[in-house]
PDB file of N, CA and C in Angstrom:
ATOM      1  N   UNK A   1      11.584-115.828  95.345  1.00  0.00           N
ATOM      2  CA  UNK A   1      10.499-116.670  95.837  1.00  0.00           C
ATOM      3  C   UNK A   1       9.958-117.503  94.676  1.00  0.00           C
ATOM      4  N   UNK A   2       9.846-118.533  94.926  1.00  0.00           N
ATOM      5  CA  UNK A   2       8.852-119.796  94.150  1.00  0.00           C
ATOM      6  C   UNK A   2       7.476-119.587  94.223  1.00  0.00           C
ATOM      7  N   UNK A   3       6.694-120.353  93.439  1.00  0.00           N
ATOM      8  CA  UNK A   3       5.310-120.546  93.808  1.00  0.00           C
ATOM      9  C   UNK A   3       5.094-121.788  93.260  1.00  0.00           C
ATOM     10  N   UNK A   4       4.163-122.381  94.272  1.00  0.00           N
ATOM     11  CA  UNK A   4       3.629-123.713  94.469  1.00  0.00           C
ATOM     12  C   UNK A   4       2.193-123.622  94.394  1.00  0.00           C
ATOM     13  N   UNK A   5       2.097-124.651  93.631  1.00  0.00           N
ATOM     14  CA  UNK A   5       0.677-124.943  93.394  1.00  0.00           C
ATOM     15  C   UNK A   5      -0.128-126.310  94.430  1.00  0.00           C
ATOM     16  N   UNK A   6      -1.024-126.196  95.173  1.00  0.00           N
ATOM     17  CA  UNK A   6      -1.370-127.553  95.797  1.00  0.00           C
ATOM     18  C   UNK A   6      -2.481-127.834  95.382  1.00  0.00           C
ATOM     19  N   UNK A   7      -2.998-128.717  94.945  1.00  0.00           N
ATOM     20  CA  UNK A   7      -4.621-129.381  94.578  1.00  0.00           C
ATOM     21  C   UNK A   7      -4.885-130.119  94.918  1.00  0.00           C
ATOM     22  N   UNK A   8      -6.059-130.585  95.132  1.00  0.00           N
ATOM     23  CA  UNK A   8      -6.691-131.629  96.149  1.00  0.00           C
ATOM     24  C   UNK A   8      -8.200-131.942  95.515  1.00  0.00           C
ATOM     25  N   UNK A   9      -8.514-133.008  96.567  1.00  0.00           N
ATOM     26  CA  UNK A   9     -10.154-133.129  96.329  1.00  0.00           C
ATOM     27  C   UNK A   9     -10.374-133.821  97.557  1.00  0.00           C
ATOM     28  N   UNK A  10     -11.433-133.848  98.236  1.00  0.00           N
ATOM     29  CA  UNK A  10     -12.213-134.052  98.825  1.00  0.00           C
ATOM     30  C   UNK A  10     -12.044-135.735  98.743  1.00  0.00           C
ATOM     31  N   UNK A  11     -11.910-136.500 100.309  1.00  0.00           N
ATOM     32  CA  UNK A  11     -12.075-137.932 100.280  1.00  0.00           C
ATOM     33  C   UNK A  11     -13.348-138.316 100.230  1.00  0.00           C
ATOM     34  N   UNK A  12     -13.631-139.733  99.669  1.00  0.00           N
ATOM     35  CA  UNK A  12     -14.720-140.116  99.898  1.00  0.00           C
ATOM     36  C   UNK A  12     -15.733-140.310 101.024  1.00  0.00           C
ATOM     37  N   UNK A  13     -14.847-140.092 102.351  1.00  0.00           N
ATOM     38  CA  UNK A  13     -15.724-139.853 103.664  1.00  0.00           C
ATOM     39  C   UNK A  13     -15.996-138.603 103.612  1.00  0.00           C
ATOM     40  N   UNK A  14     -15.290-137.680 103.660  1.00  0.00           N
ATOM     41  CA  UNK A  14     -15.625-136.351 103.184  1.00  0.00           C
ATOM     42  C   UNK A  14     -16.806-135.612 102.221  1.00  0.00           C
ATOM     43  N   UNK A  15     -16.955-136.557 100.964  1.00  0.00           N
ATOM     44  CA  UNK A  15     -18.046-136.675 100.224  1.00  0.00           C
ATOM     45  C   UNK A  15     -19.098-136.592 100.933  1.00  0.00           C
ATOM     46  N   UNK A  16     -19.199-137.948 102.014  1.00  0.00           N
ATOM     47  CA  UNK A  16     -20.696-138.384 102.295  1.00  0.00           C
ATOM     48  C   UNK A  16     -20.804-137.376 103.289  1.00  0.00           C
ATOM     49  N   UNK A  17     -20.063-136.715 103.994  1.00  0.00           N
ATOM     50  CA  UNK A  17     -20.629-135.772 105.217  1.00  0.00           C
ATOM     51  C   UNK A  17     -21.686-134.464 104.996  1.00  0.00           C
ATOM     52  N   UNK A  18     -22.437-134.352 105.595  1.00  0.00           N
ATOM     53  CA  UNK A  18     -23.527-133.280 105.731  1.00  0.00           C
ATOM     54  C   UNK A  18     -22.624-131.735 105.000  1.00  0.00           C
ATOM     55  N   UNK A  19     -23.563-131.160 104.300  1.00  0.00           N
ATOM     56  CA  UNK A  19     -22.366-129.890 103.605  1.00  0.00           C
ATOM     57  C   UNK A  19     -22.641-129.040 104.875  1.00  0.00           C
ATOM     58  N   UNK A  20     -23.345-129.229 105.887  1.00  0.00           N
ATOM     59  CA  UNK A  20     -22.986-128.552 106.699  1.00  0.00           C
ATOM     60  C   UNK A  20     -21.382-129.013 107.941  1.00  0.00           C
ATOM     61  N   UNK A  21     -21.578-130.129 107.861  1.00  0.00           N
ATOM     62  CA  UNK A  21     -20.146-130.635 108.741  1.00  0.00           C
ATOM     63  C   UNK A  21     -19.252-130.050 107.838  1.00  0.00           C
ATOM     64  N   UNK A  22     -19.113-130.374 105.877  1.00  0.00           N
ATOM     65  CA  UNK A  22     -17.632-129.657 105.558  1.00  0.00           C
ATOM     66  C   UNK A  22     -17.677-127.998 105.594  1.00  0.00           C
ATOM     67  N   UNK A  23     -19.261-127.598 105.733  1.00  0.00           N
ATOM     68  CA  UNK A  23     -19.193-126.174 105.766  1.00  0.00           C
ATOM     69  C   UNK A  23     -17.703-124.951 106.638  1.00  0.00           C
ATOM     70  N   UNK A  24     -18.137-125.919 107.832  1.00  0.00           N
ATOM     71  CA  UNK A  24     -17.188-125.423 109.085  1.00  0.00           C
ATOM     72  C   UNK A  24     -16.071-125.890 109.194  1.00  0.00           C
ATOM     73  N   UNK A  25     -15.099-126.938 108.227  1.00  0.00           N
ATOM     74  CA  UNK A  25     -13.889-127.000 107.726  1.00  0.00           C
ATOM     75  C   UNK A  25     -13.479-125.824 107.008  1.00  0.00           C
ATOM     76  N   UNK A  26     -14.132-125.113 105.882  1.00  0.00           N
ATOM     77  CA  UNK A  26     -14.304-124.517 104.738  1.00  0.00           C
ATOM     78  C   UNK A  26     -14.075-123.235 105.315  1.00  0.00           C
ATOM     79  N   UNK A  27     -14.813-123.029 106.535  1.00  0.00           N
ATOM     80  CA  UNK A  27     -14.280-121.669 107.012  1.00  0.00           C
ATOM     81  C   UNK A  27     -13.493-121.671 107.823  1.00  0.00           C
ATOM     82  N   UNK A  28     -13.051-122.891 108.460  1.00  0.00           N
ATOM     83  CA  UNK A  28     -11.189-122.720 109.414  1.00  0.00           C
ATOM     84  C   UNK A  28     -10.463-122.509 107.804  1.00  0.00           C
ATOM     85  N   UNK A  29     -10.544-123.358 107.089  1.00  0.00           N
ATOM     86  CA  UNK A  29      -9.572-122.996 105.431  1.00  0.00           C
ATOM     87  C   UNK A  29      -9.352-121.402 104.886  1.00  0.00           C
ATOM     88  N   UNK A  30     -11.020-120.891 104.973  1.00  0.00           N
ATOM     89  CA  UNK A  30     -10.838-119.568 105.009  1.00  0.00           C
ATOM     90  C   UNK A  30     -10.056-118.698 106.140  1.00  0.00           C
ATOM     91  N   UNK A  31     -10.567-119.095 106.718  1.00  0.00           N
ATOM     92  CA  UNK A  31      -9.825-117.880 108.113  1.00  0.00           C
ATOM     93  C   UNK A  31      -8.316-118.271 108.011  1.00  0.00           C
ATOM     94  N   UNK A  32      -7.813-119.773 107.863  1.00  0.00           N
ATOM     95  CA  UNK A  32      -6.436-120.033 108.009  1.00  0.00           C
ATOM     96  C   UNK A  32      -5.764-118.777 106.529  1.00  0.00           C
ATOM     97  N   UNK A  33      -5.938-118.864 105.350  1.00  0.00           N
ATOM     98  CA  UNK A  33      -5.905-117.735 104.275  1.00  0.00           C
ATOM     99  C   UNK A  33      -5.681-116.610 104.494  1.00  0.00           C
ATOM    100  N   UNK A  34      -6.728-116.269 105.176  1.00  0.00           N
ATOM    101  CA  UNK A  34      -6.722-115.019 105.375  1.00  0.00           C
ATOM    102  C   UNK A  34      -5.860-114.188 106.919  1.00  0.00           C
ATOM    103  N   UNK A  35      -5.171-115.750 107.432  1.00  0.00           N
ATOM    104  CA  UNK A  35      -4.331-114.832 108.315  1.00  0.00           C
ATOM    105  C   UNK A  35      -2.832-115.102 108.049  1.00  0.00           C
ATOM    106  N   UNK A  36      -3.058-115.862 106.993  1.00  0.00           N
ATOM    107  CA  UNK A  36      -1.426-115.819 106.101  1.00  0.00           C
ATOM    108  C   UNK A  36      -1.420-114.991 105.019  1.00  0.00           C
ATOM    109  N   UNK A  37      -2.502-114.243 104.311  1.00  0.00           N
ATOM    110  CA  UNK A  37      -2.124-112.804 104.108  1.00  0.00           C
ATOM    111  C   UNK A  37      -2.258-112.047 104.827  1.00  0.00           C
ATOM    112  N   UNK A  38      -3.029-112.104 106.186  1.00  0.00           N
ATOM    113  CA  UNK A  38      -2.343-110.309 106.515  1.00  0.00           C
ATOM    114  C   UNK A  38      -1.198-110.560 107.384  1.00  0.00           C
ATOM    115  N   UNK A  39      -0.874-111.913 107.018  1.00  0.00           N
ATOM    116  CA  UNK A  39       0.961-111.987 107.630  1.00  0.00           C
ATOM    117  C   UNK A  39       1.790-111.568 107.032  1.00  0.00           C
ATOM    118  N   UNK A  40       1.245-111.259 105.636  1.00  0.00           N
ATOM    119  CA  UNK A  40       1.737-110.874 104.493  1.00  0.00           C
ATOM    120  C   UNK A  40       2.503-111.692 103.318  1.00  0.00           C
ATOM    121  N   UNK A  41       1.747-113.091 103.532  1.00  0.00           N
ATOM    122  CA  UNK A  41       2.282-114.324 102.895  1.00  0.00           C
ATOM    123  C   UNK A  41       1.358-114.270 101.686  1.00  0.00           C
ATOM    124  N   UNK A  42       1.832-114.043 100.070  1.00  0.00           N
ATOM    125  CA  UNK A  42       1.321-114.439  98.740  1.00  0.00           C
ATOM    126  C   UNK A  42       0.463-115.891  98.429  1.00  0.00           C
ATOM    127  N   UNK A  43      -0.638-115.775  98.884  1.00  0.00           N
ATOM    128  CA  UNK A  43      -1.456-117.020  98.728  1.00  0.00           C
ATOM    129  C   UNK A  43      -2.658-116.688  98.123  1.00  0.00           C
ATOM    130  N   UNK A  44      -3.391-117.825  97.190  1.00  0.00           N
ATOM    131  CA  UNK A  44      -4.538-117.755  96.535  1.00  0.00           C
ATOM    132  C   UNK A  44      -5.081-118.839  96.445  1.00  0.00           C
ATOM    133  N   UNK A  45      -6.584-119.083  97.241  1.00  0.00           N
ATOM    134  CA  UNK A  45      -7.452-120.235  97.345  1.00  0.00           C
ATOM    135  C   UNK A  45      -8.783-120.310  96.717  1.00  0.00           C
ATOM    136  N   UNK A  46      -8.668-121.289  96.112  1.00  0.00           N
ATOM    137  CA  UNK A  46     -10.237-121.565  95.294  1.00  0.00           C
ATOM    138  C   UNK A  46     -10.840-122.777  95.192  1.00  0.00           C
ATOM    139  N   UNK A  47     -12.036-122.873  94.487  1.00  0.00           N
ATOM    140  CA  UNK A  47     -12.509-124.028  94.395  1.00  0.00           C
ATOM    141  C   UNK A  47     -12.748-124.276  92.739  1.00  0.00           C
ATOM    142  N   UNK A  48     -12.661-125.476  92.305  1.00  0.00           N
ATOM    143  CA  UNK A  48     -13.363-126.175  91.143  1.00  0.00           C
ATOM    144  C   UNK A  48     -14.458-126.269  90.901  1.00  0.00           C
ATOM    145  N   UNK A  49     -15.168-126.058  89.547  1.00  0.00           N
ATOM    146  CA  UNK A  49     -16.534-126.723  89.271  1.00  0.00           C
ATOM    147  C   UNK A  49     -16.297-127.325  88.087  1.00  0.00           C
ATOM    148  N   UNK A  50     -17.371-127.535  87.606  1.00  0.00           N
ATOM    149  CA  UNK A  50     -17.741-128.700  86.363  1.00  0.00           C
ATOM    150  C   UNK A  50     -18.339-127.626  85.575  1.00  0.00           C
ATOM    151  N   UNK A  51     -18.796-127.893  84.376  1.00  0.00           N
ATOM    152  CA  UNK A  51     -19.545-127.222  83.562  1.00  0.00           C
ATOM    153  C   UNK A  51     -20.707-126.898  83.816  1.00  0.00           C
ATOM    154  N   UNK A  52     -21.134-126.964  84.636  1.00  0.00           N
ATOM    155  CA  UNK A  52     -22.573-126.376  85.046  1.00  0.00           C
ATOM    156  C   UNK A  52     -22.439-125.311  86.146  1.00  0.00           C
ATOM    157  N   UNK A  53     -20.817-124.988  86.379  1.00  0.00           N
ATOM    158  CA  UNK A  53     -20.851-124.391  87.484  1.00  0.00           C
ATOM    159  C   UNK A  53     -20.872-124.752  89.225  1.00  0.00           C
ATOM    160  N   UNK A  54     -21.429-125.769  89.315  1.00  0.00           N
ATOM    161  CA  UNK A  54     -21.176-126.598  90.340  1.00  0.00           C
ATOM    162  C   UNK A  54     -19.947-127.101  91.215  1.00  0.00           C
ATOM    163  N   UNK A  55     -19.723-126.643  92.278  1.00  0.00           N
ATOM    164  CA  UNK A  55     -18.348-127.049  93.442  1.00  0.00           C
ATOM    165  C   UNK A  55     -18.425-128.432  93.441  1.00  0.00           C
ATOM    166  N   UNK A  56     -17.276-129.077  93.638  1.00  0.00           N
ATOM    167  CA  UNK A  56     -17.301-130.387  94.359  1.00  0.00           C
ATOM    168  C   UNK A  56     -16.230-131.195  93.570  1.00  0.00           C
ATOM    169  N   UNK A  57     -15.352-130.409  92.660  1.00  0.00           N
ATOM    170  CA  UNK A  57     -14.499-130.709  91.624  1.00  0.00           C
ATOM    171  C   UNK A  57     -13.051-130.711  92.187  1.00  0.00           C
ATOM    172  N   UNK A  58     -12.999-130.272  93.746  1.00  0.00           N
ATOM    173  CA  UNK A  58     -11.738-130.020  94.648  1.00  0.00           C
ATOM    174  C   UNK A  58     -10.905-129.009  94.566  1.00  0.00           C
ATOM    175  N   UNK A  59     -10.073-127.888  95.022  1.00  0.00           N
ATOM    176  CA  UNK A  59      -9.714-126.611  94.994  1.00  0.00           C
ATOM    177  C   UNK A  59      -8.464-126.546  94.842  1.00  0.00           C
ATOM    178  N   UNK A  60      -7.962-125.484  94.188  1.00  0.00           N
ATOM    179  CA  UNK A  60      -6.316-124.895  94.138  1.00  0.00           C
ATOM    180  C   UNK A  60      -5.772-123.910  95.042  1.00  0.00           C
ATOM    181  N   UNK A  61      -4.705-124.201  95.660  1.00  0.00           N
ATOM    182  CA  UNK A  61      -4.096-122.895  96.486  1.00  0.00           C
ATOM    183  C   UNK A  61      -2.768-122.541  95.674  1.00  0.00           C
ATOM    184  N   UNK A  62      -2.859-121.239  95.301  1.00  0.00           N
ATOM    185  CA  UNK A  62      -0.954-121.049  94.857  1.00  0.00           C
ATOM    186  C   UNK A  62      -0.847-120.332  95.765  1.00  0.00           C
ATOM    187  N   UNK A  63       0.395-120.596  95.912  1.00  0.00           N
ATOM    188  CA  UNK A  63       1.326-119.943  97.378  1.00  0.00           C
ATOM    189  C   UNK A  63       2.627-119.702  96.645  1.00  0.00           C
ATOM    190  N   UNK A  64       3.078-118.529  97.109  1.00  0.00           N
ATOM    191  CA  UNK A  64       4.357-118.239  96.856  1.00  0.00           C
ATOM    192  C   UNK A  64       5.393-118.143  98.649  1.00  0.00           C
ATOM    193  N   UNK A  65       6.638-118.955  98.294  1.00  0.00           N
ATOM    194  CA  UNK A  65       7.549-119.462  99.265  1.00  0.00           C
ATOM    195  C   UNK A  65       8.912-119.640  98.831  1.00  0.00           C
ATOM    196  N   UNK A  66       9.971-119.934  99.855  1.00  0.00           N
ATOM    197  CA  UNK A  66      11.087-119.913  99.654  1.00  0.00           C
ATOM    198  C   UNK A  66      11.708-120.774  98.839  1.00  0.00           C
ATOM    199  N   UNK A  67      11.342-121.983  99.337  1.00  0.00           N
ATOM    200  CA  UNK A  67      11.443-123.163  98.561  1.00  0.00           C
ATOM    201  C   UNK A  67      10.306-124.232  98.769  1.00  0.00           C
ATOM    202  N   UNK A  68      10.696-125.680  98.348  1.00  0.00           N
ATOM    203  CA  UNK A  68       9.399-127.205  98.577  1.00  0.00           C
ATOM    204  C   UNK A  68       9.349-127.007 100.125  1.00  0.00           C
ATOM    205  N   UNK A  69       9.942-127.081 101.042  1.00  0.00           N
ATOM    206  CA  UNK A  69       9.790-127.415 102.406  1.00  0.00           C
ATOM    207  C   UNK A  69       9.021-126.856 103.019  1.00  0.00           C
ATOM    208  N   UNK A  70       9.386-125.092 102.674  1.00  0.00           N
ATOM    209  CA  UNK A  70       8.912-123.770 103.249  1.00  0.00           C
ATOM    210  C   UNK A  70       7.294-124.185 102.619  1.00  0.00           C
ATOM    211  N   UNK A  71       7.054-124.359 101.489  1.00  0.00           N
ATOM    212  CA  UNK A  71       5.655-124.636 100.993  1.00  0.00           C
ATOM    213  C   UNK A  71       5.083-125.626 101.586  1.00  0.00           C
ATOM    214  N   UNK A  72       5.357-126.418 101.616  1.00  0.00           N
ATOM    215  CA  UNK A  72       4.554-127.710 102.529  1.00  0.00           C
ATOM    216  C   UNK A  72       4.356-127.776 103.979  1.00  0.00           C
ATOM    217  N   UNK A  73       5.777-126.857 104.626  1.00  0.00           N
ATOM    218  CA  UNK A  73       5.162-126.697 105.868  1.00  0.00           C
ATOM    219  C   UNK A  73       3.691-125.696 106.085  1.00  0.00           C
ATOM    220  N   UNK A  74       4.057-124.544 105.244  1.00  0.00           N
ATOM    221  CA  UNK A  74       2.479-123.949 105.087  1.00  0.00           C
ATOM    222  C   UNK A  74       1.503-125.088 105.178  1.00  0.00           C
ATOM    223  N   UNK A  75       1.419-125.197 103.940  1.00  0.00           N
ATOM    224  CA  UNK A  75       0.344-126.298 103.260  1.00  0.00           C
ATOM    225  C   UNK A  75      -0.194-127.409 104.742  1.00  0.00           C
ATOM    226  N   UNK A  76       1.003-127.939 105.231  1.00  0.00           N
ATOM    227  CA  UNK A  76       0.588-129.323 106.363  1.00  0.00           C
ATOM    228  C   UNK A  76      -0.439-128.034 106.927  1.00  0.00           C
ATOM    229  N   UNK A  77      -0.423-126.991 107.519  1.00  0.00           N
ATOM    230  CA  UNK A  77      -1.264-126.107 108.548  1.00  0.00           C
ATOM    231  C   UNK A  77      -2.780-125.632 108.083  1.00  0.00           C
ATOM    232  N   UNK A  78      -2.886-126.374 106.922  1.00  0.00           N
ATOM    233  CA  UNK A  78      -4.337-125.683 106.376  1.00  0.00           C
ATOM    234  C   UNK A  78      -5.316-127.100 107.350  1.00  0.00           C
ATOM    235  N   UNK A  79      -6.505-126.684 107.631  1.00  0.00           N
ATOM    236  CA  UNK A  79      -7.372-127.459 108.429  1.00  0.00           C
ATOM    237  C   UNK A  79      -7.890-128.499 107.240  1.00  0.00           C
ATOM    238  N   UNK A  80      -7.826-128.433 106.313  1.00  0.00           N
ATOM    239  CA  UNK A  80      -8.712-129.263 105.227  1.00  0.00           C
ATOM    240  C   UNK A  80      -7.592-130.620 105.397  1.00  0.00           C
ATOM    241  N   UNK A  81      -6.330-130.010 105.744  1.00  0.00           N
ATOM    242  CA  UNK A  81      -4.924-131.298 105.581  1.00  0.00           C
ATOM    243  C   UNK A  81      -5.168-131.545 107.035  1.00  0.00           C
ATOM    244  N   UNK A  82      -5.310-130.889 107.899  1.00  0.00           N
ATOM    245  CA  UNK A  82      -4.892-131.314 109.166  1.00  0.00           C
ATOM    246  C   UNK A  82      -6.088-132.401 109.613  1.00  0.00           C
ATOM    247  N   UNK A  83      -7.099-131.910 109.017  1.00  0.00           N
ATOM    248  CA  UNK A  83      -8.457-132.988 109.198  1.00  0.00           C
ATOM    249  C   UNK A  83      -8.646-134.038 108.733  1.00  0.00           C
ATOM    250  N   UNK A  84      -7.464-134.478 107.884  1.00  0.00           N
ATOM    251  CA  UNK A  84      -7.943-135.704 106.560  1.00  0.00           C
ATOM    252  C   UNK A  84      -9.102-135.503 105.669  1.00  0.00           C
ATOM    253  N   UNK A  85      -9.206-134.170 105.315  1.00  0.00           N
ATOM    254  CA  UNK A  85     -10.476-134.050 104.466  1.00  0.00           C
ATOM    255  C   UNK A  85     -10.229-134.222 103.043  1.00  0.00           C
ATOM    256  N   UNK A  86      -9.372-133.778 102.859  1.00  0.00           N
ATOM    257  CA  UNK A  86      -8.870-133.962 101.400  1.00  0.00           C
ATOM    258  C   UNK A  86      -7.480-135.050 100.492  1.00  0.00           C
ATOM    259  N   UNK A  87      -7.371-135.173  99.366  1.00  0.00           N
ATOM    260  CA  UNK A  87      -6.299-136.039  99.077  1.00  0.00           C
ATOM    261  C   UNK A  87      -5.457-135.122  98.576  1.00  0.00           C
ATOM    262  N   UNK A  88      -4.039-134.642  98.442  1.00  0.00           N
ATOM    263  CA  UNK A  88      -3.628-133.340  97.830  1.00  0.00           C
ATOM    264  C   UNK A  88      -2.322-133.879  97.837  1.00  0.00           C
ATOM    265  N   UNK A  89      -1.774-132.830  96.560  1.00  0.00           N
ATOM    266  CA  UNK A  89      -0.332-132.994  96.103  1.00  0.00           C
ATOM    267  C   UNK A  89       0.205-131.722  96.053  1.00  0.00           C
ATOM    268  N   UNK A  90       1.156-131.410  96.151  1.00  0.00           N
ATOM    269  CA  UNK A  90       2.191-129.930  96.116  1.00  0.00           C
ATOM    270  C   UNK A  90       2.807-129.938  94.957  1.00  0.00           C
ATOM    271  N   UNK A  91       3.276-128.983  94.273  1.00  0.00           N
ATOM    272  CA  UNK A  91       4.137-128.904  93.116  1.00  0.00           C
ATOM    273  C   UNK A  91       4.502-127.521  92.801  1.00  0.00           C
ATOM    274  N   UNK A  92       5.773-127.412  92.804  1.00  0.00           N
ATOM    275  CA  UNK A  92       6.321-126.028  91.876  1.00  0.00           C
ATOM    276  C   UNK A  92       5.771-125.639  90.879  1.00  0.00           C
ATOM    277  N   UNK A  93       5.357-124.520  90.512  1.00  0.00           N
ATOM    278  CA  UNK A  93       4.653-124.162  89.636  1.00  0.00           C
ATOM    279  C   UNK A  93       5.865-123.099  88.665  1.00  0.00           C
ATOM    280  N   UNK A  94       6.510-123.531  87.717  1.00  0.00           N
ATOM    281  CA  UNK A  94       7.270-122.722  87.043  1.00  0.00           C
ATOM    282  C   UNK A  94       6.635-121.882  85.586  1.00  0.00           C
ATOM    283  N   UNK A  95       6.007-121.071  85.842  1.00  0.00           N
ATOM    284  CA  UNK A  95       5.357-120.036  84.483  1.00  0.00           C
ATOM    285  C   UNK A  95       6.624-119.646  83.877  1.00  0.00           C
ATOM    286  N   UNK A  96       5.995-120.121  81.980  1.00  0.00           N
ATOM    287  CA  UNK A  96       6.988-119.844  81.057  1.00  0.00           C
ATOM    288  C   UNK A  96       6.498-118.826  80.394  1.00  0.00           C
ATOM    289  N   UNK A  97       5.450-118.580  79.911  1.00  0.00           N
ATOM    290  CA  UNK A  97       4.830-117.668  79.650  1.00  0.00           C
ATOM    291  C   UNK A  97       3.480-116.854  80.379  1.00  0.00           C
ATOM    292  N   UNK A  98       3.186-115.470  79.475  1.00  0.00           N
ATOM    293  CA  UNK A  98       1.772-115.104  80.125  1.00  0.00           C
ATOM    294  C   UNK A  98       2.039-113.912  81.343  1.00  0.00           C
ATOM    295  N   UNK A  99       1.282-113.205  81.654  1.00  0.00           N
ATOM    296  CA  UNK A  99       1.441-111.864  82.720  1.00  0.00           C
ATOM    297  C   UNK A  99       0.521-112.008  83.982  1.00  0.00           C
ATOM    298  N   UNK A 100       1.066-112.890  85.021  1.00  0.00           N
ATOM    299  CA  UNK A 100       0.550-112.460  86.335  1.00  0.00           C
ATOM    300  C   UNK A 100      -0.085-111.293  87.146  1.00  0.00           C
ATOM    301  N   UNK A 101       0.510-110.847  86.745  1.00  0.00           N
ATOM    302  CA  UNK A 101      -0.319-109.065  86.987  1.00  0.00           C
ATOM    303  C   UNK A 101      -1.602-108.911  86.864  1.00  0.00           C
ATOM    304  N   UNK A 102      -1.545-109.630  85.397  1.00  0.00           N
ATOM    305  CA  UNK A 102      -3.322-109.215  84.547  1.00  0.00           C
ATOM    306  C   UNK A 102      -4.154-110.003  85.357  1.00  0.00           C
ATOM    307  N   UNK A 103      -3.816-111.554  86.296  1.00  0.00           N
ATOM    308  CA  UNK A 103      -4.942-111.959  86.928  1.00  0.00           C
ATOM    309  C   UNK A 103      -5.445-110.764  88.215  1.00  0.00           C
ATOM    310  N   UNK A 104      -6.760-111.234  88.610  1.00  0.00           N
ATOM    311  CA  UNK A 104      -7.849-110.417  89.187  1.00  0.00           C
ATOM    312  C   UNK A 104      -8.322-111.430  89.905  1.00  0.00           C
ATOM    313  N   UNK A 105      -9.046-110.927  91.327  1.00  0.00           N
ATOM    314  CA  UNK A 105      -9.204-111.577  92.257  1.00  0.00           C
ATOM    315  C   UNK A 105     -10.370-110.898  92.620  1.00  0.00           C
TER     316      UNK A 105
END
């Protein structure tokens, strides 16, 4: 298995909407996550901040998959893509160094 990295940010219509309208994107994103692990699919979703700590910097998902296709078809099914909420790119993520294990969630 591969792992793919996708990142994104938030469009500028997206920006201006009430944080309560992207609130309830944010949790189809969650719930979509969380029922591709207990499908038992290797995925990890987060968000960005700035130095003050602050969201709004746009989020990372790594996913582990078969290959590019198998990853992106995931990826098209997240509600943040299916909504036009965000601008996002996919990419293989090949680690040369460093121990996966040691991250914590």
């Amino acid at each position: 298995m591969a792992l793919f990295l996708k990142t994104e940010t938030f469009t500028k219509e997206t920006m201006n909407m009430l944080i309560e309208e992207r609130g309830e994107y944010l949790i189809k994103h969650k719930l979509w996550v969380k029922v591709l692990i207990e499908n038992g699919r290797n995925i990890f979703s987060g968000y960005l901040t700035n130095k003050e700590g602050k969201p709004g910097g746009g989020g990372v998902v790594i996913l582990e998959a078969k290959n590019f296709e198998e990853a992106k078809l995931i990826i098209m099914e997240d509600p943040m893509i299916k909504n036009n909420l965000v601008h996002w790119q996919l990419h293989e993520w090949v680690p040369v160094s460093g121990n996966l294990s040691k991250i914590h969630t």
